[in-house]
Protein backbone atom coordinates (compact mmCIF):
# COMPACT_ATOMS: atom_id res chain seq x y z
CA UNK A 1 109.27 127.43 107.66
CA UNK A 2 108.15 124.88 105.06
CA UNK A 3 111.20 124.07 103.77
CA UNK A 4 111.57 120.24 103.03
CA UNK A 5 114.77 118.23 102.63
CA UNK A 6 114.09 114.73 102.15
CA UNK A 7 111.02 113.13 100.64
CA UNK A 8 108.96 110.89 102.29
CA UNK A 9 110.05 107.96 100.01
CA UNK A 10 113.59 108.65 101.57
CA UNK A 11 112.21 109.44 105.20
CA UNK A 12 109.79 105.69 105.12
CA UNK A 13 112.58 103.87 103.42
CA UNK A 14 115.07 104.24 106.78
CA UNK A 15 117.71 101.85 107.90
CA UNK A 16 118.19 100.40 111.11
CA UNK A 17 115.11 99.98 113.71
CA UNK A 18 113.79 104.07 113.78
CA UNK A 19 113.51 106.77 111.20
CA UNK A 20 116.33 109.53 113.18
CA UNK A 21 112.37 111.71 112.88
CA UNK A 22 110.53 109.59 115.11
CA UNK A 23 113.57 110.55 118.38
CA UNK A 24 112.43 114.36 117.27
CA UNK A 25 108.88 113.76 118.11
CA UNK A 26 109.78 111.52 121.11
CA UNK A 27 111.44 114.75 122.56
CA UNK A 28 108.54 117.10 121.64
CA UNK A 29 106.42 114.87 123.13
CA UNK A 30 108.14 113.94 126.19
CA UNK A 31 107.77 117.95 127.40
CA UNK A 32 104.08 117.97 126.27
CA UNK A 33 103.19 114.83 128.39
CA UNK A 34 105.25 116.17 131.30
CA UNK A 35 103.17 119.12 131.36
CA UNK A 36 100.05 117.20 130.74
CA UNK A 37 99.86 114.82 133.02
CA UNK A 38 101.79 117.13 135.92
CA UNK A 39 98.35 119.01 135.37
CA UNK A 40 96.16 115.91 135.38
CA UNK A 41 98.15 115.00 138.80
CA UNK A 42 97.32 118.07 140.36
CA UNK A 43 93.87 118.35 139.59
CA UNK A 44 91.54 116.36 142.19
CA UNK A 45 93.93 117.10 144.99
CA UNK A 46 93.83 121.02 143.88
CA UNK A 47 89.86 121.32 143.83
CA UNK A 48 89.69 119.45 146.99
CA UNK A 49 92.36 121.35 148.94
CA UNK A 50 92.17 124.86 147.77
CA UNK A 51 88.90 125.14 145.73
CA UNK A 52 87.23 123.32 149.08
CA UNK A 53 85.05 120.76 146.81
CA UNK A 54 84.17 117.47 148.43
CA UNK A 55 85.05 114.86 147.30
CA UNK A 56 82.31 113.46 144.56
CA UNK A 57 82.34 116.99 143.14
CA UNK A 58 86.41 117.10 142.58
CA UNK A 59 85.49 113.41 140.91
CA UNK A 60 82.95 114.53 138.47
CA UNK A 61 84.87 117.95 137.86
CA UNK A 62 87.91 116.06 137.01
CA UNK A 63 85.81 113.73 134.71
CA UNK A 64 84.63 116.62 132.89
CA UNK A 65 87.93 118.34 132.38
CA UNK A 66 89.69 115.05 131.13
CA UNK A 67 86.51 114.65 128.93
CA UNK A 68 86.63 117.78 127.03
CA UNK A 69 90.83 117.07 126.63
CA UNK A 70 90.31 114.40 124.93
CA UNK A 71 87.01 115.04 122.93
CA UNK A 72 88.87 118.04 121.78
CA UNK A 73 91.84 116.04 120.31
CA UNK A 74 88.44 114.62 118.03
CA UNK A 75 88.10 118.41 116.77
CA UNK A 76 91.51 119.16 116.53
CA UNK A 77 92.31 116.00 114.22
CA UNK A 78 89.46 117.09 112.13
CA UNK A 79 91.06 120.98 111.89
CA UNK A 80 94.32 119.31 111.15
CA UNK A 81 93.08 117.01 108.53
CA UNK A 82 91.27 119.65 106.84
CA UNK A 83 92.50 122.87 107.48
CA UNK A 84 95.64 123.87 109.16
CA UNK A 85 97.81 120.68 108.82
CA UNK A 86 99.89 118.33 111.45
CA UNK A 87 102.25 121.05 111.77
CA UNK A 88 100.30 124.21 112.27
CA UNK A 89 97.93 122.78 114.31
CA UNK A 90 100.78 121.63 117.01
CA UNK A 91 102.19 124.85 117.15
CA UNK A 92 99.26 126.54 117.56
CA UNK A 93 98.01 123.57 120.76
CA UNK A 94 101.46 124.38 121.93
CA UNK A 95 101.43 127.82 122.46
CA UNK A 96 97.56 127.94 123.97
CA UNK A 97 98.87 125.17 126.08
CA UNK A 98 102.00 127.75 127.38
CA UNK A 99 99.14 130.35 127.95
CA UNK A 100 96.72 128.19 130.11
CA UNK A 101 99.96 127.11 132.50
CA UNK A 102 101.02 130.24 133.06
CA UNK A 103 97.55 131.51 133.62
CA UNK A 104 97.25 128.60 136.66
CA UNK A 105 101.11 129.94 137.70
CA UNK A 106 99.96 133.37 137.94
CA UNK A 107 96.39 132.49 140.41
CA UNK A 108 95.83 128.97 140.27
CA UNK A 109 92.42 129.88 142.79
CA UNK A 110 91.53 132.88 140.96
CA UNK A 111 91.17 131.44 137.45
CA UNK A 112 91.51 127.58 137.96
CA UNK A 113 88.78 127.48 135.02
CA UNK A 114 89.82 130.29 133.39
CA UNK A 115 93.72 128.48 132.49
CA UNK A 116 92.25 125.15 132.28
CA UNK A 117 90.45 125.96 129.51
CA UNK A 118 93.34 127.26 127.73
CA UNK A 119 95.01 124.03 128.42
CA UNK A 120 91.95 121.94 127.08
CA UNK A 121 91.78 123.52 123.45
CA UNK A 122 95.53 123.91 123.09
CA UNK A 123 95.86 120.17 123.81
CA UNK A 124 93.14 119.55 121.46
CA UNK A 125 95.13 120.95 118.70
CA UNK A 126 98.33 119.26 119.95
CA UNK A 127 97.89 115.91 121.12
CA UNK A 128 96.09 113.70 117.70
CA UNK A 129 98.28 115.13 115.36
CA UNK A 130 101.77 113.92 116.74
CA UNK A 131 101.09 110.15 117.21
CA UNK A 132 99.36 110.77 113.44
CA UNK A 133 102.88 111.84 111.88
CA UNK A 134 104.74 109.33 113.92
CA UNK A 135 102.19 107.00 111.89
CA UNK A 136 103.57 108.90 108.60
CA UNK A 137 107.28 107.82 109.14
CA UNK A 138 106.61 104.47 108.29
CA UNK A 139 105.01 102.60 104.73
CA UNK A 140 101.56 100.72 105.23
CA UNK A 141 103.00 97.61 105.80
CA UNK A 142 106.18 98.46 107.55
CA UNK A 143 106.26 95.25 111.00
CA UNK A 144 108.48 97.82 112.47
CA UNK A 145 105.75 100.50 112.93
CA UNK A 146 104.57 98.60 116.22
CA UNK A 147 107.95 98.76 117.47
CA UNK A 148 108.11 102.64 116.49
CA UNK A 149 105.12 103.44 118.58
CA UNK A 150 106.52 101.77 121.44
CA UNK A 151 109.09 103.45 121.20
CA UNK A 152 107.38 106.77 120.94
CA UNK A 153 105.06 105.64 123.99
CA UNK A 154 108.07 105.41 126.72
CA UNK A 155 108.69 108.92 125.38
CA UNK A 156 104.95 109.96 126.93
CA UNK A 157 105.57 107.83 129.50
CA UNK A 158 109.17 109.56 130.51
CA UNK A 159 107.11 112.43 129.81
CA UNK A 160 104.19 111.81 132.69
CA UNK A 161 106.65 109.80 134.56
CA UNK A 162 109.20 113.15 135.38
CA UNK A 163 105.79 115.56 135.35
CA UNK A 164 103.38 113.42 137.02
CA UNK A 165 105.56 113.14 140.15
CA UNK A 166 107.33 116.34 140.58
CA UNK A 167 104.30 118.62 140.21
CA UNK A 168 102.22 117.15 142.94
CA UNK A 169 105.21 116.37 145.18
CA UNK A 170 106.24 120.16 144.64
CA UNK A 171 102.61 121.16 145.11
CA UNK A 172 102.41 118.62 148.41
CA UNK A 173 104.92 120.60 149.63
CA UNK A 174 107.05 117.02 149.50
CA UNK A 175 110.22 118.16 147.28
CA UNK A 176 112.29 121.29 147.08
CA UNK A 177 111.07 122.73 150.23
CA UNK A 178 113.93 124.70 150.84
CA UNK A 179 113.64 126.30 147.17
CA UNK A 180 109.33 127.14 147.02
CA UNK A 181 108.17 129.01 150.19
CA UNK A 182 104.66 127.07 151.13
CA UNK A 183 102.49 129.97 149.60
CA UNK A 184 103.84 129.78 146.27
CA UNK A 185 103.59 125.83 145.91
CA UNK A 186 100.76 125.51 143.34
CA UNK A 187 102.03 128.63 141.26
CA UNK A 188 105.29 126.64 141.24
CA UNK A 189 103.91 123.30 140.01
CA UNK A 190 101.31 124.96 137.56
CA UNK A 191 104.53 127.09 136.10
CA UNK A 192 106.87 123.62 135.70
CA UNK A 193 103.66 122.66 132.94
CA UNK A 194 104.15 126.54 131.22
CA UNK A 195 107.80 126.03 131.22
CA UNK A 196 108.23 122.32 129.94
CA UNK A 197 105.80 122.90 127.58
CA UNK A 198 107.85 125.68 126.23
CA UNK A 199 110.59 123.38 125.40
CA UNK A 200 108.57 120.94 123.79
CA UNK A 201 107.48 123.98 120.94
CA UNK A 202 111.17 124.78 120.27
CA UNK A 203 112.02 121.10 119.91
CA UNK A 204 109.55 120.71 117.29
CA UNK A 205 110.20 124.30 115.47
CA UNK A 206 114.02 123.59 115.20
CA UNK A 207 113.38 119.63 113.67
CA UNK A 208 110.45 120.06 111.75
CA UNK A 209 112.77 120.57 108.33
CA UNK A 210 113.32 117.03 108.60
CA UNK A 211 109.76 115.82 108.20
CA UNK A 212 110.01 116.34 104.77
CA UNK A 213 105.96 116.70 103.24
CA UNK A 214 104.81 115.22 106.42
CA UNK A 215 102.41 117.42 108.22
CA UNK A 216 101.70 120.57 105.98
CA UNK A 217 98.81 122.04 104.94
CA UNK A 218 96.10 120.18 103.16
CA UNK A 219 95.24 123.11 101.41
CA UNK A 220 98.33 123.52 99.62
CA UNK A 221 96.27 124.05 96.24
CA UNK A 222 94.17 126.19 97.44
CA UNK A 223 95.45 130.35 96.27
CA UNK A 224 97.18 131.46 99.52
CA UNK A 225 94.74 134.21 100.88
CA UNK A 226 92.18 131.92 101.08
CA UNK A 227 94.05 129.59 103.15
CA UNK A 228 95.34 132.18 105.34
CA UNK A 229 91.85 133.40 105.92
CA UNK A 230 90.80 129.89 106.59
CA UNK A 231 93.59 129.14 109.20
CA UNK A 232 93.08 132.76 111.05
CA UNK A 233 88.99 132.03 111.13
CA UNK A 234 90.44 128.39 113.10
CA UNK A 235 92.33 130.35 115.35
CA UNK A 236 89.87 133.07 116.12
CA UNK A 237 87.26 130.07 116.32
CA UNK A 238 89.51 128.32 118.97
CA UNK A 239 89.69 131.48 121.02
CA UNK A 240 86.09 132.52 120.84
CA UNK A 241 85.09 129.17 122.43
CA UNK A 242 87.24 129.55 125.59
CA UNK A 243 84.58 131.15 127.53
CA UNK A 244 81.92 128.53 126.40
CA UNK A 245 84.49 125.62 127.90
CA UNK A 246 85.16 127.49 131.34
CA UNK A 247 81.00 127.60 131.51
CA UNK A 248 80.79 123.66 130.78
CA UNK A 249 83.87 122.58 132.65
CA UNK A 250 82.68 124.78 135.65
CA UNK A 251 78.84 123.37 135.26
CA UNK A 252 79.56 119.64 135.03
CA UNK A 253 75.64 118.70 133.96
CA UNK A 254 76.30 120.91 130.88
CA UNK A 255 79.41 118.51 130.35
CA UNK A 256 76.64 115.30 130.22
CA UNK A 257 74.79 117.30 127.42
CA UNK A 258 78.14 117.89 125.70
CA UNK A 259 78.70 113.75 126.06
CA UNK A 260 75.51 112.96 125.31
CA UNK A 261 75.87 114.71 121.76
CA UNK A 262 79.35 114.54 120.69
CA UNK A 263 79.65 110.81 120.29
CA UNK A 264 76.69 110.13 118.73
CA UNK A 265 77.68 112.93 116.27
CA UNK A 266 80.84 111.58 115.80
CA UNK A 267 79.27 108.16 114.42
CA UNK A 268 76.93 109.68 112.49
CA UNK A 269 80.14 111.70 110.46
CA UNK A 270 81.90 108.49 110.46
CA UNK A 271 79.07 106.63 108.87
CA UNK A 272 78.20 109.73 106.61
CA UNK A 273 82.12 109.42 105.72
CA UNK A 274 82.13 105.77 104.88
CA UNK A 275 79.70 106.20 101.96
CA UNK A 276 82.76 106.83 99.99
CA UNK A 277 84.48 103.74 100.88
CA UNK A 278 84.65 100.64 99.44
CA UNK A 279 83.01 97.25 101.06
CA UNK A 280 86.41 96.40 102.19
CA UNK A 281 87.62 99.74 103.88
CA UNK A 282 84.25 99.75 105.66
CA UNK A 283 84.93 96.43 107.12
CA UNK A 284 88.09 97.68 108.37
CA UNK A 285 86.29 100.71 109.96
CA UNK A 286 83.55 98.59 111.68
CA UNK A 287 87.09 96.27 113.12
CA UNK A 288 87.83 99.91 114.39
CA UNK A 289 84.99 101.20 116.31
CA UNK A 290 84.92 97.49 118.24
CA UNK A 291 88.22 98.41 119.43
CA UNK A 292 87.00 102.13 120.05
CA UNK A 293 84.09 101.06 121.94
CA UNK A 294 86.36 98.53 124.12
CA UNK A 295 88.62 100.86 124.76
CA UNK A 296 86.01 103.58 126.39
CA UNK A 297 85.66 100.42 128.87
CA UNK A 298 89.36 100.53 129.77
CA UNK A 299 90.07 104.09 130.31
CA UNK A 300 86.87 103.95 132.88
CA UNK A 301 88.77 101.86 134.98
CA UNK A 302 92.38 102.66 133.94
CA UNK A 303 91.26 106.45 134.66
CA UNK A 304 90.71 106.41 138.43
CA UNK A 305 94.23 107.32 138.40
CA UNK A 306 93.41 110.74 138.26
CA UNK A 307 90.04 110.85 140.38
CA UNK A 308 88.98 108.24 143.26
CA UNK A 309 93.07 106.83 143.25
CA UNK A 310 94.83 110.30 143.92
CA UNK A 311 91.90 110.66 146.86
CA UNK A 312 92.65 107.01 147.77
CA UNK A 313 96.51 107.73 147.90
CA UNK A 314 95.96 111.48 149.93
CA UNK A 315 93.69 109.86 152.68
CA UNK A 316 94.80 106.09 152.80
CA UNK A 317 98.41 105.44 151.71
CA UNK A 318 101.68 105.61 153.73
CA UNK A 319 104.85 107.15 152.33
CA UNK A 320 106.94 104.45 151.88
CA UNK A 321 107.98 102.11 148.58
CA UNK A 322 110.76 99.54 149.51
CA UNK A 323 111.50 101.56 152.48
CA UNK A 324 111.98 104.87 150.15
CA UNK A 325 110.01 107.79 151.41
CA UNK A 326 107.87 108.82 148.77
CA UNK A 327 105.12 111.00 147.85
CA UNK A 328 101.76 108.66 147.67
CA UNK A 329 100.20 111.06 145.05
CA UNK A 330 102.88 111.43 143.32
CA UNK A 331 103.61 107.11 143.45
CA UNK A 332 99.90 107.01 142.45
CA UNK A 333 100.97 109.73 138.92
CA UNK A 334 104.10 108.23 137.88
CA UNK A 335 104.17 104.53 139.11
CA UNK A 336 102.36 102.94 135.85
CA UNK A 337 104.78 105.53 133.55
CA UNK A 338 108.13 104.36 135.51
CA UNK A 339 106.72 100.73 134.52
CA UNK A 340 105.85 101.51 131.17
CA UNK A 341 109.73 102.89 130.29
CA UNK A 342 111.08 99.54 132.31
CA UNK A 343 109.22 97.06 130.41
CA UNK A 344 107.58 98.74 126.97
CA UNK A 345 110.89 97.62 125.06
CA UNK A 346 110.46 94.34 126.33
CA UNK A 347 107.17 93.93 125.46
CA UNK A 348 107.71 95.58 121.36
CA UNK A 349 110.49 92.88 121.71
CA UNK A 350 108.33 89.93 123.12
CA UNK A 351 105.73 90.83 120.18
CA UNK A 352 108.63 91.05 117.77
CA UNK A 353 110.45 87.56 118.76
CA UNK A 354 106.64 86.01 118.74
CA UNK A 355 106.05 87.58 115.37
CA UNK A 356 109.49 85.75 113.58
CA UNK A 357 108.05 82.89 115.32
CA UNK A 358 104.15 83.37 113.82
CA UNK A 359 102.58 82.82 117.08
CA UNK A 360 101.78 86.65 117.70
CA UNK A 361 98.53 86.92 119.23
CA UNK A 362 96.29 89.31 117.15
CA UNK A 363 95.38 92.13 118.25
CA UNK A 364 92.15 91.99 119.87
CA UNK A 365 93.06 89.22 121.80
CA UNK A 366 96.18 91.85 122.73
CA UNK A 367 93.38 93.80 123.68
CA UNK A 368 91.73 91.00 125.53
CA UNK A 369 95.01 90.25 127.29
CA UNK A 370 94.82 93.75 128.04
CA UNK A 371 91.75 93.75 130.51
CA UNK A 372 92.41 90.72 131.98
CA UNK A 373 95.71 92.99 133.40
CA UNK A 374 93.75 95.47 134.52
CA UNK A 375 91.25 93.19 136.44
CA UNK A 376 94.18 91.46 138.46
CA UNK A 377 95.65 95.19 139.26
CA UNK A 378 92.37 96.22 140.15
CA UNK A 379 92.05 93.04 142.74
CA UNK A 380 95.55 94.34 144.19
CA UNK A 381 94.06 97.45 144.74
CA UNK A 382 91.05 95.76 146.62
CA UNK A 383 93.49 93.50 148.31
CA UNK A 384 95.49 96.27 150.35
CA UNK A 385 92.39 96.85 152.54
CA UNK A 386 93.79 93.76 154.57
CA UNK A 387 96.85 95.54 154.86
CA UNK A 388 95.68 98.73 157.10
CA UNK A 389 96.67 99.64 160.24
CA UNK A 390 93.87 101.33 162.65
CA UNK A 391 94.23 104.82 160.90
CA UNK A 392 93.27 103.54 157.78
CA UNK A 393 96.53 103.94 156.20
CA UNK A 394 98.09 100.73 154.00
CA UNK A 395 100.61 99.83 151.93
CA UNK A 396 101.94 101.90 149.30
CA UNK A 397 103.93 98.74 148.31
CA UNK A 398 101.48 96.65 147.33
CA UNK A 399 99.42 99.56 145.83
CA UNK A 400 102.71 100.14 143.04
CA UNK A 401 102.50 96.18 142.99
CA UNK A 402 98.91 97.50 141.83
CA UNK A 403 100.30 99.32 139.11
CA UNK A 404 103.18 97.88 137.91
CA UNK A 405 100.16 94.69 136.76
CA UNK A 406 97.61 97.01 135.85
CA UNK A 407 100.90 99.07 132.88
CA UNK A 408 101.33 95.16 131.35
CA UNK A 409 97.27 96.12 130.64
CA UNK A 410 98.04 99.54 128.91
CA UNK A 411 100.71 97.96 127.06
CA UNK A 412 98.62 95.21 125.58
CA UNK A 413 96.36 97.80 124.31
CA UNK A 414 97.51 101.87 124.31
CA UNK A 415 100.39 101.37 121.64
CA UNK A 416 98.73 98.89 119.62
CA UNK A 417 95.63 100.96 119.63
CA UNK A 418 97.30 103.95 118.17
CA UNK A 419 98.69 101.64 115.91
CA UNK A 420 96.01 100.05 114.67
CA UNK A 421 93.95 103.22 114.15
CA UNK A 422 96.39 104.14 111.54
CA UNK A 423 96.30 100.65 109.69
CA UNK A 424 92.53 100.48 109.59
CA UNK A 425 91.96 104.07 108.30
CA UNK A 426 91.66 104.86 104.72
CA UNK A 427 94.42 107.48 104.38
CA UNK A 428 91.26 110.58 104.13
CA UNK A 429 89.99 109.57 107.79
CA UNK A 430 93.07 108.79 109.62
CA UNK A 431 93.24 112.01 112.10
CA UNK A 432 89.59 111.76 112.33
CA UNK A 433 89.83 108.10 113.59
CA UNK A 434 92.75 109.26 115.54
CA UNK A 435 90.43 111.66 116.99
CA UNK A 436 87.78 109.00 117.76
CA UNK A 437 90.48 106.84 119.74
CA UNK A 438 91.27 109.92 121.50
CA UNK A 439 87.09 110.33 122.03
CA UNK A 440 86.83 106.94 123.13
CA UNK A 441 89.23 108.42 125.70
CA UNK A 442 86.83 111.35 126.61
CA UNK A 443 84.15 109.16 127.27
CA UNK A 444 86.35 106.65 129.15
CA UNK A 445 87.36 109.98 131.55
CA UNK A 446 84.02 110.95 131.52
CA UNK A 447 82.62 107.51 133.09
CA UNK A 448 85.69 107.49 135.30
CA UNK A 449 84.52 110.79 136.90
CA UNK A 450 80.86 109.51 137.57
CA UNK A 451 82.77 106.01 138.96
CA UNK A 452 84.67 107.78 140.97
CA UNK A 453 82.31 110.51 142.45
CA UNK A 454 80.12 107.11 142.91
CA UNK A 455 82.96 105.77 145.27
CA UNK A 456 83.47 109.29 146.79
CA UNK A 457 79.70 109.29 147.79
CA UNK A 458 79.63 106.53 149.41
CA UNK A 459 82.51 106.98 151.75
CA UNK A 460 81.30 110.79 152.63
CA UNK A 461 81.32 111.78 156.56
CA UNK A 462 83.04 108.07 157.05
CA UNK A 463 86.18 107.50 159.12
CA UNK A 464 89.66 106.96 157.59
CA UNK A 465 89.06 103.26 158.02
CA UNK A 466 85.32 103.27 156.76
CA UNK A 467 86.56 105.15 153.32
CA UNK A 468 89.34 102.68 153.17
CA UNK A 469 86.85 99.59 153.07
CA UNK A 470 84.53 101.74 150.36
CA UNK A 471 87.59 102.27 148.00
CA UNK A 472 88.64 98.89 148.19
CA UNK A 473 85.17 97.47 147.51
CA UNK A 474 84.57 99.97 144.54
CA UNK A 475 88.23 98.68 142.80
CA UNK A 476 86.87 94.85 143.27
CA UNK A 477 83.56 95.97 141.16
CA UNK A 478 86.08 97.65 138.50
CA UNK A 479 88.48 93.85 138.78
CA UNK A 480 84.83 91.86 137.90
CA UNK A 481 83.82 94.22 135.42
CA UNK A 482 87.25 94.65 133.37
CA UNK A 483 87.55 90.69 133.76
CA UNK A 484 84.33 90.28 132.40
CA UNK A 485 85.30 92.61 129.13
CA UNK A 486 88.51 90.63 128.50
CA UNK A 487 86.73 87.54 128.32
CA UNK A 488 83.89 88.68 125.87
CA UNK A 489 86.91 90.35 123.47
CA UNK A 490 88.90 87.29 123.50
CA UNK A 491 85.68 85.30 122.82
CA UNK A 492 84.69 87.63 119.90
CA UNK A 493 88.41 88.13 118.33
CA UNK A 494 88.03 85.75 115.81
CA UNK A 495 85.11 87.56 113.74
CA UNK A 496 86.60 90.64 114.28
CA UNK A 497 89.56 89.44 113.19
CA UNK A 498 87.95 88.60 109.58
CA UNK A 499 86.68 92.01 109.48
CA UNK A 500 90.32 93.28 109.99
CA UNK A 501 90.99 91.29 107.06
CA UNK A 502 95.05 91.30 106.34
CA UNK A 503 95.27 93.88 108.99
CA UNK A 504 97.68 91.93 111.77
């Protein structure tokens, strides 16, 4: 299994524009997102219709669920760094992320919780650790790594663009009618995520050999029986605690105790971690948590995908893009992924051309740039209330419009971000910064929940029409807000920038 066949001196020192590794991982990855965010799709629009919740309660449940996704990526890089390995650790996210899906396939109603929680660990264990070894194909100060992750990030994106429409439309009942008799739609869509995600495991098991050292254990001195002992207690561990996530997940207030402790805690090993560390590295650490903390903002807003949106595109959207009949939910999953594969090579390419050039912006004000995208697709999203007809339906034109401004945002700031967490980790710390960009990401799905179930509230018991105007007016708070962030991180880049030192 461990067999290695080139070194990482010969895997970092590739020719051409990608390491032949990094289209591996692309393909492992693409199956993993697919079933991820066909999940994430399915969510609000499941609890709502079959699990009768209203509408603020689907909001904060989905919150909660996204939350403990990605504050469980946190653990798993942690596990991975110290424990198991990249490798290992994947395999073993993979396969509890097979279990949960076909869990939901069997009796999505019956033990919605019970396979979501499956899902939540196993993606815990998966998710950190590839983008970290995608980091590991490149030196330290390789320019091309920017253009790797880019790369790498249309494969999530082809990913969540394939998963995040078919499962909902399936589930809708919008696509392959003929094939999925009307009781059996959410089994269906819940068993696409098992199956996909089966795939993604055997791509990685079958490459792996050409990873050389990357990934394996980083207890490869220890005697062997006390690593094995110390992987199997990780496993056990990660099984024990399924029943204590299906409480939480279930019980969203004990999911505000679980935020309320984590992050803190998470600072407080950071800081305990940094003693170590020289002036300099700490610096760079401190230039990482200001884009950690900014980011939390984004995902807030970028997040509503998932929650108030996928309401927003059930109740208020019509079926049509360029005249195309489409599924609104599943427009509302995939749109911003479909953008992201059109125009993320552009973009790496734009940054590349400007870097030859030396007028590359840095990156916080990438980040900056970032916001200031989201604010104007946030406005578009207000805007379509002057669109509706008397039903309260609008366009799902101008809502894609919506999206297609709001993915220029992510790609200012997602693929950089990853990015960046590698450079400005000392090599000990990377999967556990990793995991605190992945945190940031908890707590950005957390607040989008609360946003969300805050927009929900206020348009309970009102008309079509009347939850149109509330929607609207809730995405014109999120434009000021995100505007407002952009501003203060382009106004601030330059001191952060010194404490990014020769970080770019």
């Amino acid at each position: 299994m461990n067999t290695i066949n080139s070194t990482l001196e010969e895997i970092q020192n590739f020719k051409g524009k990608y390491p032949k590794q990094l289209w591996y991982l692309f393909f492992s990855e693409i199956w993993e997102r697919f079933s991820f965010y066909g999940m994430r799709g399915m969510l609000v629009i499941f609890m709502v219709n079959q699990l009768a919740m209203d509408d603020r309660v689907a909001n904060l449940q989905y919150g909660a669920t996204q939350a403990f996704v990605y504050a469980f990526t946190f653990i798993g890089g942690l596990f991975a760094d110290k424990i198991l390995g990249y490798r290992k650790s994947l395999f073993w996210g993979g396969l509890l992320m097979i279990v949960g899906s076909m869990i939901l396939a069997f009796d999505p109603k019956q033990f919605f919780f019970f396979g979501i929680s499956f899902t939540i660990i196993g993606t815990g264990f998966f998710k950190p650790n590839i983008s970290t070894m995608v980091g590991k194909l490149y030196k330290e100060d390789d320019h091309r790594r920017d253009a790797g992750f880019s790369l790498f990030y249309a494969g999530v994106n082809l990913g969540a663009l394939i998963g995040g429409y078919l499962c909902i439309a399936v589930a809708n009942g919008s696509m392959l009618t003929s094939f999925v008799p009307e009781h059996l739609r959410w089994n269906v869509a819940f068993g696409f995520a098992a199956f996909v995600m089966l795939i993604s495991l055997l791509t990685f098991t079958q490459t792996q050999k050409t990873l050389g050292e990357i990934g394996l254990s980083p207890l490869a001195d220890l005697e062997r029986s006390k690593r094995r002992t110390l992987e199997i207690v990780t496993y056990i561990g990660s099984l024990l605690i399924i029943p204590i996530i299906m409480t939480m997940v279930s019980n969203t207030e004990y999911t505000d105790i679980f935020m309320f402790i984590i992050g803190p805690c998470s600072l407080l090993y950071l800081f305990y971690e940094m003693r170590n560390f020289s002036i300099v590295e700490n610096k760079k650490l401190l230039a990482a948590l200001v884009f950690i903390i900014f980011s939390i903002f984004f995902w807030a807003f970028f997040e509503q995908s998932g929650g108030s949106l996928s309401l927003f595109a059930a109740h208020n959207l019509n079926n049509t893009v360029l005249g195309i009949p489409l599924d609104p939910n599943g427009v509302n999953n995939s749109a911003n992924s479909f953008f992201v594969i059109v125009f993320a090579a552009l973009v790496g390419l734009v940054w590349l051309w400007m870097h030859k050039r030396k007028i590359e912006p840095n990156t916080v004000v990438k980040f900056g740039l970032g916001f200031l995208f989201l604010a104007g697709g946030f406005y578009v999203f207000y805007y379509t209330k002057f669109f509706a007809d008397a039903s309260g339906k609008t366009s799902l034109d101008l809502f894609t419009f919506g999206w297609f401004i709001i993915t220029f945002g992510e790609l200012c700031l997602s693929p950089i971000g990853m990015s960046v967490m590698t450079k400005l980790s000392p090599h000990k710390t990377q999967a556990v910064m990793m995991g605190m960009w992945f945190l940031a990401s908890a707590y950005g799905q957390y607040f989008a929940g609360l946003l969300g179930a805050n927009i929900a509230e206020a348009s309970e018991n009102a008309t079509n029409m009347e939850k149109l105007t509330v929607y609207a007016d809730g995405y014109k708070d999120l434009a000021i807000y995100a505007l407002i962030a952009g501003l203060i991180l382009i106004a601030i880049s330059p001191l952060v920038k010194k404490l990014m030192q020769e970080v770019k």
